[in-house]
PDB file of N, CA and C in Angstrom:
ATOM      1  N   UNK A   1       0.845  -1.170   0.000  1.00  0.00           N
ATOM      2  CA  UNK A   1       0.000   0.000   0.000  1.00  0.00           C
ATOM      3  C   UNK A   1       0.894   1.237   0.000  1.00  0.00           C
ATOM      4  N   UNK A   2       0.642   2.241  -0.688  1.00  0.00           N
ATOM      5  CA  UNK A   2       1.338   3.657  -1.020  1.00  0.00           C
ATOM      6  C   UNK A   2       0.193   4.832  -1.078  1.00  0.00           C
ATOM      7  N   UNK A   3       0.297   5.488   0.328  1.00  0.00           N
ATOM      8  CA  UNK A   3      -0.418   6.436   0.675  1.00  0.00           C
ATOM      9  C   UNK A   3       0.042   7.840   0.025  1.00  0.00           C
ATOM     10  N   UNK A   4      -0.394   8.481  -0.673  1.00  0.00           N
ATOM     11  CA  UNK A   4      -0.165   9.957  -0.341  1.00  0.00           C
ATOM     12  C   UNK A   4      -1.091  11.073  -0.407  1.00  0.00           C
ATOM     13  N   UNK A   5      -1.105  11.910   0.007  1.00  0.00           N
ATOM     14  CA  UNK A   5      -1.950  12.730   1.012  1.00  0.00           C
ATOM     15  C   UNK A   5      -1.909  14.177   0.110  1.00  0.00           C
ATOM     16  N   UNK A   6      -2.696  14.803  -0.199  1.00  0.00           N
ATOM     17  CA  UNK A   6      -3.032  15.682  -1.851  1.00  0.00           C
ATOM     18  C   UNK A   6      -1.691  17.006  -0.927  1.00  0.00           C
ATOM     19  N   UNK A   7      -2.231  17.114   0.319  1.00  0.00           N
ATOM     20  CA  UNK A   7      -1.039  18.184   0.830  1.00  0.00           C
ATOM     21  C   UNK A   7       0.393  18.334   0.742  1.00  0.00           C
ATOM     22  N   UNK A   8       0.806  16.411   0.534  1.00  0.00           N
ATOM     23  CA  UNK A   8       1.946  15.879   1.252  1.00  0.00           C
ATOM     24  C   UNK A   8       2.311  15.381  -0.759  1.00  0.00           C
ATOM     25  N   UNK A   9       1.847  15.080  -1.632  1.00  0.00           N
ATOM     26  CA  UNK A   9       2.296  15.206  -2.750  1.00  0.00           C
ATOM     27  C   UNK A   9       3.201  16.180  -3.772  1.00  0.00           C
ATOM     28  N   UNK A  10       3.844  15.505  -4.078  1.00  0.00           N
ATOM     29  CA  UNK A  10       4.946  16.087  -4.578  1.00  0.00           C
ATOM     30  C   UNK A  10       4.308  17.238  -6.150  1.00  0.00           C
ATOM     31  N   UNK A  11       4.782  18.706  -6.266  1.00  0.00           N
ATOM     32  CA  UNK A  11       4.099  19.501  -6.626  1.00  0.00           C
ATOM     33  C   UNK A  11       5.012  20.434  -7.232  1.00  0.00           C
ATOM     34  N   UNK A  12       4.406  20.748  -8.927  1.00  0.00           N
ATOM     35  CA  UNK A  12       5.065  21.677  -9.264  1.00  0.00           C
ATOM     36  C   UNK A  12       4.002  22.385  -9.784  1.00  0.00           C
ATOM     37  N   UNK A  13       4.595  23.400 -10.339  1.00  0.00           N
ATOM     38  CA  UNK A  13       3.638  24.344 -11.521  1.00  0.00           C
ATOM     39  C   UNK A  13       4.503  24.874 -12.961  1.00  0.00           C
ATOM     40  N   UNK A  14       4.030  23.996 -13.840  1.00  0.00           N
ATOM     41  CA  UNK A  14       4.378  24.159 -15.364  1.00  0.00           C
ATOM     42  C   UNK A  14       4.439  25.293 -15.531  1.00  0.00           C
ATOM     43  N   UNK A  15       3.283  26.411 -15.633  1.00  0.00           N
ATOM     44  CA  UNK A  15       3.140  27.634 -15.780  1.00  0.00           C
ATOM     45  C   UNK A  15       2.608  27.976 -14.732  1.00  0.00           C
ATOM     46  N   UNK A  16       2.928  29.361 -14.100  1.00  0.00           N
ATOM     47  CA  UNK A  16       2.505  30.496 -13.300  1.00  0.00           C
ATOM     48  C   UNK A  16       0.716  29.617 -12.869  1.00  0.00           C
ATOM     49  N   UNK A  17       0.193  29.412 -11.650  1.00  0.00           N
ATOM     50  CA  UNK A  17      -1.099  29.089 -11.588  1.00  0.00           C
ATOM     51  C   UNK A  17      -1.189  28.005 -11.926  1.00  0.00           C
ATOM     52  N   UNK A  18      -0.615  27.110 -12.764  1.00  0.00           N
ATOM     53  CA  UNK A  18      -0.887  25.654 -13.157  1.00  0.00           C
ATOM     54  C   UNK A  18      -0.271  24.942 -12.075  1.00  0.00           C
ATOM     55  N   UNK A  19      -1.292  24.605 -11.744  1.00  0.00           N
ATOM     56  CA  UNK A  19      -0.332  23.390 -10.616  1.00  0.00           C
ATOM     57  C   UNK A  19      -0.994  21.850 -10.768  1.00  0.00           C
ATOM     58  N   UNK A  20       0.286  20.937 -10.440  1.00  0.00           N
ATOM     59  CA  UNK A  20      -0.089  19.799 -10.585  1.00  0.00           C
ATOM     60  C   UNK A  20       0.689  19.134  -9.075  1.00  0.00           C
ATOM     61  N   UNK A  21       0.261  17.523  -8.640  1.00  0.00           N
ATOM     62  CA  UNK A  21       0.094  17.335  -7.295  1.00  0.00           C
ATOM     63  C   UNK A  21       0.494  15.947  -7.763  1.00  0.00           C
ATOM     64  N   UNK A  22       1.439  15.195  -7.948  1.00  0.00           N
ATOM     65  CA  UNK A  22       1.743  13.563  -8.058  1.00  0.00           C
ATOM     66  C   UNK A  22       0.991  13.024  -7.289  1.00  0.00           C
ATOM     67  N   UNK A  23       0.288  11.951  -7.119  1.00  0.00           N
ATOM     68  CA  UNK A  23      -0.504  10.935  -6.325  1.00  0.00           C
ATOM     69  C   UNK A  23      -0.274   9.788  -6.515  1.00  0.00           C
ATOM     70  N   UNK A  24      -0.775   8.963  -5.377  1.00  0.00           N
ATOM     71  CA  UNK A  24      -0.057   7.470  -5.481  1.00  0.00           C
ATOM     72  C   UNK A  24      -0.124   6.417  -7.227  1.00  0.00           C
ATOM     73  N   UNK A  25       0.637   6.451  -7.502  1.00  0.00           N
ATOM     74  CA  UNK A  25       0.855   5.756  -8.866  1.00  0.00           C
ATOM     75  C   UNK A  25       2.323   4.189  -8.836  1.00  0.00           C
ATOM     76  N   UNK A  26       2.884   4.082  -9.826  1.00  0.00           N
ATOM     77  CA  UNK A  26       3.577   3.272  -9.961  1.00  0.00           C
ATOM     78  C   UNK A  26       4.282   3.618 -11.549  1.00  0.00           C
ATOM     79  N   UNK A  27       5.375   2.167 -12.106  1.00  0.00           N
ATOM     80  CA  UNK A  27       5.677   2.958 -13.547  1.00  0.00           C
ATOM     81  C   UNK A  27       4.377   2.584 -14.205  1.00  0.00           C
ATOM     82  N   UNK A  28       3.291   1.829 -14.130  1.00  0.00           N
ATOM     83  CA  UNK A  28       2.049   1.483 -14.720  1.00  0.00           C
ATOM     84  C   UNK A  28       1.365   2.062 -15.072  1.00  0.00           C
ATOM     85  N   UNK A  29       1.212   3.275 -13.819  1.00  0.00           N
ATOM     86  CA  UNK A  29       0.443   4.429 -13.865  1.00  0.00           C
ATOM     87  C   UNK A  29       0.507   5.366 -13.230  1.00  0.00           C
ATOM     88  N   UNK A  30       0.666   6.243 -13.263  1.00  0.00           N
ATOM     89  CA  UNK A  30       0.032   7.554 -12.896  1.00  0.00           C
ATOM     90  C   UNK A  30      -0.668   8.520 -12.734  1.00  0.00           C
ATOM     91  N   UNK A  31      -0.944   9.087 -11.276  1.00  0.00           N
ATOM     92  CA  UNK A  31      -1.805   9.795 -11.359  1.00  0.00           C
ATOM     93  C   UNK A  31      -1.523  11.454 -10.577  1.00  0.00           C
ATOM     94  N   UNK A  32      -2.170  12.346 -11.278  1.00  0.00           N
ATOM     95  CA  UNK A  32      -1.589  13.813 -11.186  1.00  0.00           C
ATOM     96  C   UNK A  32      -3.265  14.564 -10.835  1.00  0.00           C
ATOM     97  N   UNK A  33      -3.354  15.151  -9.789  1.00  0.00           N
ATOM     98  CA  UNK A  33      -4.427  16.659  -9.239  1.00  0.00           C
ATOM     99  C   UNK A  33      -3.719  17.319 -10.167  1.00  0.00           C
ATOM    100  N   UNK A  34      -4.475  18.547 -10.682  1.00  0.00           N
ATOM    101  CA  UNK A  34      -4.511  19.788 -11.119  1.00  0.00           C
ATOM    102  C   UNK A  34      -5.311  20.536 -10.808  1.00  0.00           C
ATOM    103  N   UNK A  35      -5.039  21.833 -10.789  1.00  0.00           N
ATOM    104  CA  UNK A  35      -5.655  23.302 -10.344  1.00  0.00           C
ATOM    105  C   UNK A  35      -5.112  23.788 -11.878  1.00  0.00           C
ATOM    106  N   UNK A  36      -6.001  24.416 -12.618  1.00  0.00           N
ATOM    107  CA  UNK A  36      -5.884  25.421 -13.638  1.00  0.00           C
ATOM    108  C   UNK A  36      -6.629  26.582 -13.937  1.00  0.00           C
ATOM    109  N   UNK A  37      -5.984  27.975 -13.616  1.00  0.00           N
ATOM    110  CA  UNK A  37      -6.383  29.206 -13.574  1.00  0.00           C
ATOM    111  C   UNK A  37      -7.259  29.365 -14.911  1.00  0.00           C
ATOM    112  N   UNK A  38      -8.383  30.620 -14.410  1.00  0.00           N
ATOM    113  CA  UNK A  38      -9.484  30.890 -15.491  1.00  0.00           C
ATOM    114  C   UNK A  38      -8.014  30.943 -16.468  1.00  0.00           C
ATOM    115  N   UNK A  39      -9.040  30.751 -18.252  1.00  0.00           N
ATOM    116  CA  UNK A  39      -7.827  31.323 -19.338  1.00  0.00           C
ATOM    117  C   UNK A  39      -7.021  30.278 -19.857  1.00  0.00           C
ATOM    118  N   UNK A  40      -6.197  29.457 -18.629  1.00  0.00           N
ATOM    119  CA  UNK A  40      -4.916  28.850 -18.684  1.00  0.00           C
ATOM    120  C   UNK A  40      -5.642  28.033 -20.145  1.00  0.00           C
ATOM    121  N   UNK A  41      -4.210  27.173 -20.478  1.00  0.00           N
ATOM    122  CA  UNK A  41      -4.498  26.219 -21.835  1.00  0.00           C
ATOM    123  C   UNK A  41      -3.412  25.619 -21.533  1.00  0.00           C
ATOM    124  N   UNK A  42      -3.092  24.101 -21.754  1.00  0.00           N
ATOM    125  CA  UNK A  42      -1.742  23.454 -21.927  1.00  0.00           C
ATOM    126  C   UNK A  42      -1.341  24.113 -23.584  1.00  0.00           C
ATOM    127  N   UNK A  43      -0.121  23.895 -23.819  1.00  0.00           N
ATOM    128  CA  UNK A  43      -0.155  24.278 -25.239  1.00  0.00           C
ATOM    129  C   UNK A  43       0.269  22.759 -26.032  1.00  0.00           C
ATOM    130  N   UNK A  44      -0.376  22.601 -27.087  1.00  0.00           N
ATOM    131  CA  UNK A  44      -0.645  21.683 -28.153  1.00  0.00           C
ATOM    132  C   UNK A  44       0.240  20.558 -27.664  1.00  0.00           C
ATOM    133  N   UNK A  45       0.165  19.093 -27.230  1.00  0.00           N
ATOM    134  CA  UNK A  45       1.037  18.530 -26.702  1.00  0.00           C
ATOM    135  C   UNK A  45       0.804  16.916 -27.029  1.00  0.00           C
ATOM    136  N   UNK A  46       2.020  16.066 -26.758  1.00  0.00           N
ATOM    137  CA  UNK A  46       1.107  14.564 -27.877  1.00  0.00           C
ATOM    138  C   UNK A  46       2.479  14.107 -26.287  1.00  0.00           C
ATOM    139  N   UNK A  47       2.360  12.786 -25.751  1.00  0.00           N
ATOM    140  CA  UNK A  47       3.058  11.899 -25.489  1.00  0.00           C
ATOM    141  C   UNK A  47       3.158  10.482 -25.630  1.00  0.00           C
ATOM    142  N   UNK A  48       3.815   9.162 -25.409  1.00  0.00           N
ATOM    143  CA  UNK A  48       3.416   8.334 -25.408  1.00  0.00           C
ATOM    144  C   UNK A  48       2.935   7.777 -24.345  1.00  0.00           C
ATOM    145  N   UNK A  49       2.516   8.213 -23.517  1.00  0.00           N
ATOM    146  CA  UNK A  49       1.243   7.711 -22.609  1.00  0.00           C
ATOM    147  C   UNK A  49       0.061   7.924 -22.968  1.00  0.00           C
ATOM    148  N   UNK A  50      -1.032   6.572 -22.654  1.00  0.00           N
ATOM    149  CA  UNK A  50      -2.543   7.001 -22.587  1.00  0.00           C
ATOM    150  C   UNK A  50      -2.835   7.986 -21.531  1.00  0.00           C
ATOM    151  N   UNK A  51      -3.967   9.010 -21.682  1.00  0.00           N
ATOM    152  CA  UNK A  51      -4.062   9.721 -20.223  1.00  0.00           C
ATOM    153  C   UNK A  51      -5.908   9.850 -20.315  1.00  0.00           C
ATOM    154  N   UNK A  52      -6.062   9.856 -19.609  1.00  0.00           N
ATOM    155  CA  UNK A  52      -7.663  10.190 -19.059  1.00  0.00           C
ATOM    156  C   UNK A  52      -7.576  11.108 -17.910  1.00  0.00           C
ATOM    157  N   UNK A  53      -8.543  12.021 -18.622  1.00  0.00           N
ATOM    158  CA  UNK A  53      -8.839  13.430 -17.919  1.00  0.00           C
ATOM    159  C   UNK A  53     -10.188  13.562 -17.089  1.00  0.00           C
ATOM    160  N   UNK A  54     -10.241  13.638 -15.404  1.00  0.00           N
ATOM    161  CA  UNK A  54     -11.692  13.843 -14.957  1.00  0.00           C
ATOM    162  C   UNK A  54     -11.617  15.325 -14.739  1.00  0.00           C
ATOM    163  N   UNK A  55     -12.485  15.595 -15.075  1.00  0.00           N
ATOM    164  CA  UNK A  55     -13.140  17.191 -14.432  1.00  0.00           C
ATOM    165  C   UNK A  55     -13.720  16.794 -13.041  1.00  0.00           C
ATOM    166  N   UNK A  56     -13.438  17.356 -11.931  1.00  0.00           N
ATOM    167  CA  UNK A  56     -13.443  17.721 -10.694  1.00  0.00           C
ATOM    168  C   UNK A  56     -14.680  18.892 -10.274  1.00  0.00           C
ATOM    169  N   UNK A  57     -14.263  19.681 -10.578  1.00  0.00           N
ATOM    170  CA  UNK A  57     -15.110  21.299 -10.689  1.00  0.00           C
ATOM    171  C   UNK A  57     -15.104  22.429 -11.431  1.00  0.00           C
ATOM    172  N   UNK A  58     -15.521  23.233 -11.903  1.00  0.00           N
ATOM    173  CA  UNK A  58     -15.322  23.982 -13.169  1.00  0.00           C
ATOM    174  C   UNK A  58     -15.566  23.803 -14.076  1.00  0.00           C
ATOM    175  N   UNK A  59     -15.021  24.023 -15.499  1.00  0.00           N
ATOM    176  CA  UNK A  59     -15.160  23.961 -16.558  1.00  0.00           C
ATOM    177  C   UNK A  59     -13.691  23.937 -17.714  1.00  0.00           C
ATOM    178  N   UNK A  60     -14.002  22.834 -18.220  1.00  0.00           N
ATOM    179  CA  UNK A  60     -12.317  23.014 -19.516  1.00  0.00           C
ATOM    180  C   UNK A  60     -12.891  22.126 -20.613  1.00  0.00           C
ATOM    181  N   UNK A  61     -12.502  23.061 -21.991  1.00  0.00           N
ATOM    182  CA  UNK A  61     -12.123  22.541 -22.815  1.00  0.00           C
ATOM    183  C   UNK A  61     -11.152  21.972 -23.275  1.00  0.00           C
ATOM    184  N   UNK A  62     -10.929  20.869 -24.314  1.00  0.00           N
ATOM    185  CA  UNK A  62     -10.428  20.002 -24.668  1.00  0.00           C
ATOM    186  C   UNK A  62     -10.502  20.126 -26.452  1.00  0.00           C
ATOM    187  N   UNK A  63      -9.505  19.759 -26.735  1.00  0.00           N
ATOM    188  CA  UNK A  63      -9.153  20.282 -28.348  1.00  0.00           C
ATOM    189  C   UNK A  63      -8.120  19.793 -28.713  1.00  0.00           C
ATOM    190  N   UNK A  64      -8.196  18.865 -29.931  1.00  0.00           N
ATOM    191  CA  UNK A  64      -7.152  18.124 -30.421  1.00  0.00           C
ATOM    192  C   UNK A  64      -6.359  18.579 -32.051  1.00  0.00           C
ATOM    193  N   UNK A  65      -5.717  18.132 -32.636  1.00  0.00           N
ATOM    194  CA  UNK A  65      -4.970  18.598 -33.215  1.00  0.00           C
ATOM    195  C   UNK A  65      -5.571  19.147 -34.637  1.00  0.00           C
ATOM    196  N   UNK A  66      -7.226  18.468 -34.774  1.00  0.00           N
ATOM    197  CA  UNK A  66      -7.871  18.851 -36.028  1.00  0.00           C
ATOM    198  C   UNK A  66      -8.438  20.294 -35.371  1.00  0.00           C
ATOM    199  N   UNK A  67      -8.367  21.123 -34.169  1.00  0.00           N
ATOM    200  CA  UNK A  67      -9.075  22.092 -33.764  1.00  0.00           C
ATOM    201  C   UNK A  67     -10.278  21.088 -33.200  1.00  0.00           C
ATOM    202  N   UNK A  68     -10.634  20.257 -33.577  1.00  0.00           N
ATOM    203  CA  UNK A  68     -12.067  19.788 -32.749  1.00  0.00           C
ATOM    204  C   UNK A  68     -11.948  20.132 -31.185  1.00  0.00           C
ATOM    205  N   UNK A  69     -13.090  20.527 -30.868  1.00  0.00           N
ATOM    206  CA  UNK A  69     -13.231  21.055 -29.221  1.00  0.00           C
ATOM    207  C   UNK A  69     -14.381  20.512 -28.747  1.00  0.00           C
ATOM    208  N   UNK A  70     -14.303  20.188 -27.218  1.00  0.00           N
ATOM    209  CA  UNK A  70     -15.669  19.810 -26.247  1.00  0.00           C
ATOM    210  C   UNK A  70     -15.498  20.403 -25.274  1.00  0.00           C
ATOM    211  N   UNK A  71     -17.008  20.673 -24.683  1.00  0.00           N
ATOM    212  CA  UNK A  71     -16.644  21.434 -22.979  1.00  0.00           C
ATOM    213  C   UNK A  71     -16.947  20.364 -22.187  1.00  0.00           C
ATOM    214  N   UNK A  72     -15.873  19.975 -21.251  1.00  0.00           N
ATOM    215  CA  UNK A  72     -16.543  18.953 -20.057  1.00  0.00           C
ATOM    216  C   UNK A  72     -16.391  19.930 -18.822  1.00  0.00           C
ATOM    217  N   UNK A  73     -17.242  19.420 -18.114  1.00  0.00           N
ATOM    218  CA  UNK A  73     -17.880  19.981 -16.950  1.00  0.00           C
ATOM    219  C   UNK A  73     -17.712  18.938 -15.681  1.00  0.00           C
ATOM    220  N   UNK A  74     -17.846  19.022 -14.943  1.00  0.00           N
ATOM    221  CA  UNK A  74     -17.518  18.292 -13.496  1.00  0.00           C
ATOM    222  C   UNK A  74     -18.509  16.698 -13.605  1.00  0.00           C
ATOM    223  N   UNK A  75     -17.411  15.737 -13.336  1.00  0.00           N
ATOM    224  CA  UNK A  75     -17.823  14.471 -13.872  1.00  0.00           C
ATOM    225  C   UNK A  75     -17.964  13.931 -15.098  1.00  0.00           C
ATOM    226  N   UNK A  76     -17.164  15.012 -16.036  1.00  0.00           N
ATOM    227  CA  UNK A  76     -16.753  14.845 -17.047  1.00  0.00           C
ATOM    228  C   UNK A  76     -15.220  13.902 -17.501  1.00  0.00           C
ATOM    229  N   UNK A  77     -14.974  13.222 -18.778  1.00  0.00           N
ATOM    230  CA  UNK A  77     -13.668  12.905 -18.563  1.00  0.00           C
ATOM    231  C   UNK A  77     -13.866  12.454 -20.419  1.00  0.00           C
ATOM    232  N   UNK A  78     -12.446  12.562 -20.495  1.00  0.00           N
ATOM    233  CA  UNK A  78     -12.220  12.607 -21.807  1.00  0.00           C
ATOM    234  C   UNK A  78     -10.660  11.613 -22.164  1.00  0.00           C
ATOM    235  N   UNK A  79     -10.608  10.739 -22.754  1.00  0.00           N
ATOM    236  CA  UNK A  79      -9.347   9.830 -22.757  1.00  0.00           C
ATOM    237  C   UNK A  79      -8.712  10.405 -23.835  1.00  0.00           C
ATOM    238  N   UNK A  80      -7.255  10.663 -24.359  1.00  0.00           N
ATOM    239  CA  UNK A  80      -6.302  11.079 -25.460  1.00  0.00           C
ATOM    240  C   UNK A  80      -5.208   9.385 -25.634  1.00  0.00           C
ATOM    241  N   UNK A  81      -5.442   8.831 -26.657  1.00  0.00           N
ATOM    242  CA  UNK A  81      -4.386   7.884 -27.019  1.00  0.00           C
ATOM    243  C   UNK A  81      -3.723   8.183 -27.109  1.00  0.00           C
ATOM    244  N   UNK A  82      -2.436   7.315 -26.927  1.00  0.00           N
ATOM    245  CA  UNK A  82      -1.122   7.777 -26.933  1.00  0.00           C
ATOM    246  C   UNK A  82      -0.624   8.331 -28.190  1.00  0.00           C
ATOM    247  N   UNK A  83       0.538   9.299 -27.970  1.00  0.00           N
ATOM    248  CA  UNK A  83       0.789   9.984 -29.162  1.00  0.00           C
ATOM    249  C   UNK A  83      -0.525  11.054 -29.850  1.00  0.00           C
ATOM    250  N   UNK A  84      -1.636  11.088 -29.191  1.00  0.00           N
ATOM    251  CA  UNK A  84      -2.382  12.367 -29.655  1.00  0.00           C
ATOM    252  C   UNK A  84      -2.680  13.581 -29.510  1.00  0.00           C
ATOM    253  N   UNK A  85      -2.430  14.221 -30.163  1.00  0.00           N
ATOM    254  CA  UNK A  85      -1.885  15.948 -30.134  1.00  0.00           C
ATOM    255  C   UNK A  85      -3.171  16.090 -29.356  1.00  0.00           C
ATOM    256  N   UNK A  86      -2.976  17.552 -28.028  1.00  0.00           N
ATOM    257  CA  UNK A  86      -4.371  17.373 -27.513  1.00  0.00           C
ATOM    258  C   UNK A  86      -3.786  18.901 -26.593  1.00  0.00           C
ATOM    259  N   UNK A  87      -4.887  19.396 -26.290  1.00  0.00           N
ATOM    260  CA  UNK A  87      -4.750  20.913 -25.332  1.00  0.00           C
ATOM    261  C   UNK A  87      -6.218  20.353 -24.484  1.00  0.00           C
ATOM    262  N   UNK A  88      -5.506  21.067 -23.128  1.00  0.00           N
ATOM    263  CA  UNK A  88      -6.741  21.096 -22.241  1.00  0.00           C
ATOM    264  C   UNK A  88      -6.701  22.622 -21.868  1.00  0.00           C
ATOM    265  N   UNK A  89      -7.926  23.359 -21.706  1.00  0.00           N
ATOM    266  CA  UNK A  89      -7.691  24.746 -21.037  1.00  0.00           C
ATOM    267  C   UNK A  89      -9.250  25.091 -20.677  1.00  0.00           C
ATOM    268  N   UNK A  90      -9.097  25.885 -19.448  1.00  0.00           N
ATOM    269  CA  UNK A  90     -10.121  26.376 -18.537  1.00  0.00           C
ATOM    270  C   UNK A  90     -10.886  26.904 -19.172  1.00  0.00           C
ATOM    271  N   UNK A  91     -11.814  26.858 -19.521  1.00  0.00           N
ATOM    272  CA  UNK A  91     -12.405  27.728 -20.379  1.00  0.00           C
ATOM    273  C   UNK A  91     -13.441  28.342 -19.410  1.00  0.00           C
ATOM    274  N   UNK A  92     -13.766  28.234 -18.756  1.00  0.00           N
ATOM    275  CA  UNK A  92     -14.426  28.772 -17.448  1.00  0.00           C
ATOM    276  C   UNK A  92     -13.847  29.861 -17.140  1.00  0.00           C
ATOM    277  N   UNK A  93     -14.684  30.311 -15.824  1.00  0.00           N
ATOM    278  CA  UNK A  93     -14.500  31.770 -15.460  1.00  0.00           C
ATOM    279  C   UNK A  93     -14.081  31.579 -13.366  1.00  0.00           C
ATOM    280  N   UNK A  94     -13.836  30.378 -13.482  1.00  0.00           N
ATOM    281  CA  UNK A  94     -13.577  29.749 -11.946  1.00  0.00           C
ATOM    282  C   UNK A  94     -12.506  28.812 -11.996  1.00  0.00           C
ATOM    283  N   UNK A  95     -11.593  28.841 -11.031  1.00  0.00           N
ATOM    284  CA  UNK A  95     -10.892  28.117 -10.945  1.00  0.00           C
ATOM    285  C   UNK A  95     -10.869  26.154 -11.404  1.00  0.00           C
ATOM    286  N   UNK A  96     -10.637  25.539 -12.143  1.00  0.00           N
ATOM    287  CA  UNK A  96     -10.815  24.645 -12.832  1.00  0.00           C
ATOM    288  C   UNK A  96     -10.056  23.318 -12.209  1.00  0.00           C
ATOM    289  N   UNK A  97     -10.504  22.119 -11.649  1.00  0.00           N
ATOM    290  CA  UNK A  97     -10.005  21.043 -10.812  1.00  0.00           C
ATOM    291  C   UNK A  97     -10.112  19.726 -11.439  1.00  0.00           C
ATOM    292  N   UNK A  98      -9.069  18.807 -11.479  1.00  0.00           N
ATOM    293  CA  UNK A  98      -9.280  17.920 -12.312  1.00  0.00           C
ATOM    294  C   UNK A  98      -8.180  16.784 -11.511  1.00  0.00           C
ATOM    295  N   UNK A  99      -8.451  15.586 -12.260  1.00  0.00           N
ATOM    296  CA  UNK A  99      -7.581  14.129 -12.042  1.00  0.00           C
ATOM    297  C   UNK A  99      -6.877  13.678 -13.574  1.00  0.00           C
ATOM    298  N   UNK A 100      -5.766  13.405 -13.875  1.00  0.00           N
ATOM    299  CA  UNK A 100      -4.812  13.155 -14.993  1.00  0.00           C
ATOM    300  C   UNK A 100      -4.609  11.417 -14.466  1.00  0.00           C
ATOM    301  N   UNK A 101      -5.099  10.389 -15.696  1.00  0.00           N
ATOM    302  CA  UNK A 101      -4.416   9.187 -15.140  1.00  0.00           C
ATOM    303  C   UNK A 101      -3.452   8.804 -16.649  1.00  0.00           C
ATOM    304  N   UNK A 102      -2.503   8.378 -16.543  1.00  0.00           N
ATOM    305  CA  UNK A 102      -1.259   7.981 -17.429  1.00  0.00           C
ATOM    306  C   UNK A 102      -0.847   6.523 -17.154  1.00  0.00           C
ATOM    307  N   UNK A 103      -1.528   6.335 -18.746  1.00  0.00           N
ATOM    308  CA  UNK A 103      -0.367   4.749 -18.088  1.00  0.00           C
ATOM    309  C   UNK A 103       0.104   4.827 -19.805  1.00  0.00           C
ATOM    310  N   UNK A 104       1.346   4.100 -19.502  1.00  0.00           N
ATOM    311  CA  UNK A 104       2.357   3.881 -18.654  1.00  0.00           C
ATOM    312  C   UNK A 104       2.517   4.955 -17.678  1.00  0.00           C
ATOM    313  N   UNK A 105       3.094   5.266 -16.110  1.00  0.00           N
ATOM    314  CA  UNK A 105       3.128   6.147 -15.749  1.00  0.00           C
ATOM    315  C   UNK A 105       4.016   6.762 -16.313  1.00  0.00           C
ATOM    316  N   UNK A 106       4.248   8.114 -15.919  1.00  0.00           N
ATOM    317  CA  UNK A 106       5.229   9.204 -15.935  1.00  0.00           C
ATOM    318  C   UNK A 106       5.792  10.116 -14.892  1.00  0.00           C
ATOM    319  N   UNK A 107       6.633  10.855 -15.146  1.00  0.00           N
ATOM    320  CA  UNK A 107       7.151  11.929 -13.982  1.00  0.00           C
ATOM    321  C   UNK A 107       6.797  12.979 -14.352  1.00  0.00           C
ATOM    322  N   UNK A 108       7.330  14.002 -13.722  1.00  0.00           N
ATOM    323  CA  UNK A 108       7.289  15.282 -13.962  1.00  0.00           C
ATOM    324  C   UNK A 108       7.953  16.167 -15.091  1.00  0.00           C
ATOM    325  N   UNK A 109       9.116  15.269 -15.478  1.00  0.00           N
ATOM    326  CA  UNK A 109      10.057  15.078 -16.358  1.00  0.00           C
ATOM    327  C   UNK A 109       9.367  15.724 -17.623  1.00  0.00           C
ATOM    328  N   UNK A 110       8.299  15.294 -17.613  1.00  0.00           N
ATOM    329  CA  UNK A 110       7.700  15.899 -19.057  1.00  0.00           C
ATOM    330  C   UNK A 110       7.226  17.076 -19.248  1.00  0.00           C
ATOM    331  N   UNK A 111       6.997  18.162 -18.332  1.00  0.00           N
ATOM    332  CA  UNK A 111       6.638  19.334 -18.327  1.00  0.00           C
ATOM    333  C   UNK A 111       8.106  20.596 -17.340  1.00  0.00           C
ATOM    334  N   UNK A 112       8.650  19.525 -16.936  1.00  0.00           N
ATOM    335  CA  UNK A 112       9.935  20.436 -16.004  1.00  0.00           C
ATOM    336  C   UNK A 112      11.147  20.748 -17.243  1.00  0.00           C
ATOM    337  N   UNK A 113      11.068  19.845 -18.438  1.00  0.00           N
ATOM    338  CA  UNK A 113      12.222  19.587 -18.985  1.00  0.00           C
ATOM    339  C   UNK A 113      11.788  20.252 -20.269  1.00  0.00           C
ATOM    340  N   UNK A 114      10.761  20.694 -20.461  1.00  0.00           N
ATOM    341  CA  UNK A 114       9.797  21.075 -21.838  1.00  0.00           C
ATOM    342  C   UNK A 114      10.853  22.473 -22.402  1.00  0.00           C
ATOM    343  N   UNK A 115      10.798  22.864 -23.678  1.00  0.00           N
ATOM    344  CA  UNK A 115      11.486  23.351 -24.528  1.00  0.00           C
ATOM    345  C   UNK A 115      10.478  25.257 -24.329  1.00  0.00           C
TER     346      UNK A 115
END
């Protein structure tokens, strides 16, 4: 068993207001909290992990590499195959809360090390 505690998780912020929160995972999977400020957007991004996105509270769109867009809303969730170009951003006017699951897992590595 591998506890960790949303306070006591290991935490960065990609951009200014973006914050993300590691949670108990393995290399199998991973799983990442986010907080994303009204506005924010990841910018256009593809990896080889699967990831599934829950909406928490708020509001974000989701938009993949043809421009296609959806709004999910709280209890919402949206899966990106691996390797698919994909943006998530708040499109709301309230602070925006969500769950990231990745498998294979990953680190942080992928947004600390970004160009």
């Amino acid at each position: 068993m591998n506890i960790v505690k949303l306070k006591q998780g290991e935490t960065y912020q990609p951009d200014p207001g973006w914050k993300r929160v590691s949670l108990a995972g393995s290399e199998n999977v991973s799983i990442e909290y986010f907080e994303k400020p009204p506005g924010h957007t990841s910018p256009l991004h593809q990896h080889t992990n699967e990831q599934v996105c829950i909406v928490i509270r708020g509001q974000m769109t989701v938009v993949n590499e043809a421009g296609d867009t959806d709004k999910l809303g709280p209890g919402d969730s949206v899966w990106f195959a691996s390797n698919e170009p994909h943006r998530v951003e708040n499109s709301g006017t309230e602070l925006a809360v969500g769950i990231d699951i990745f498998s294979p897992g990953r680190d942080f590595d992928f947004w600390t090390k970004r160009k």
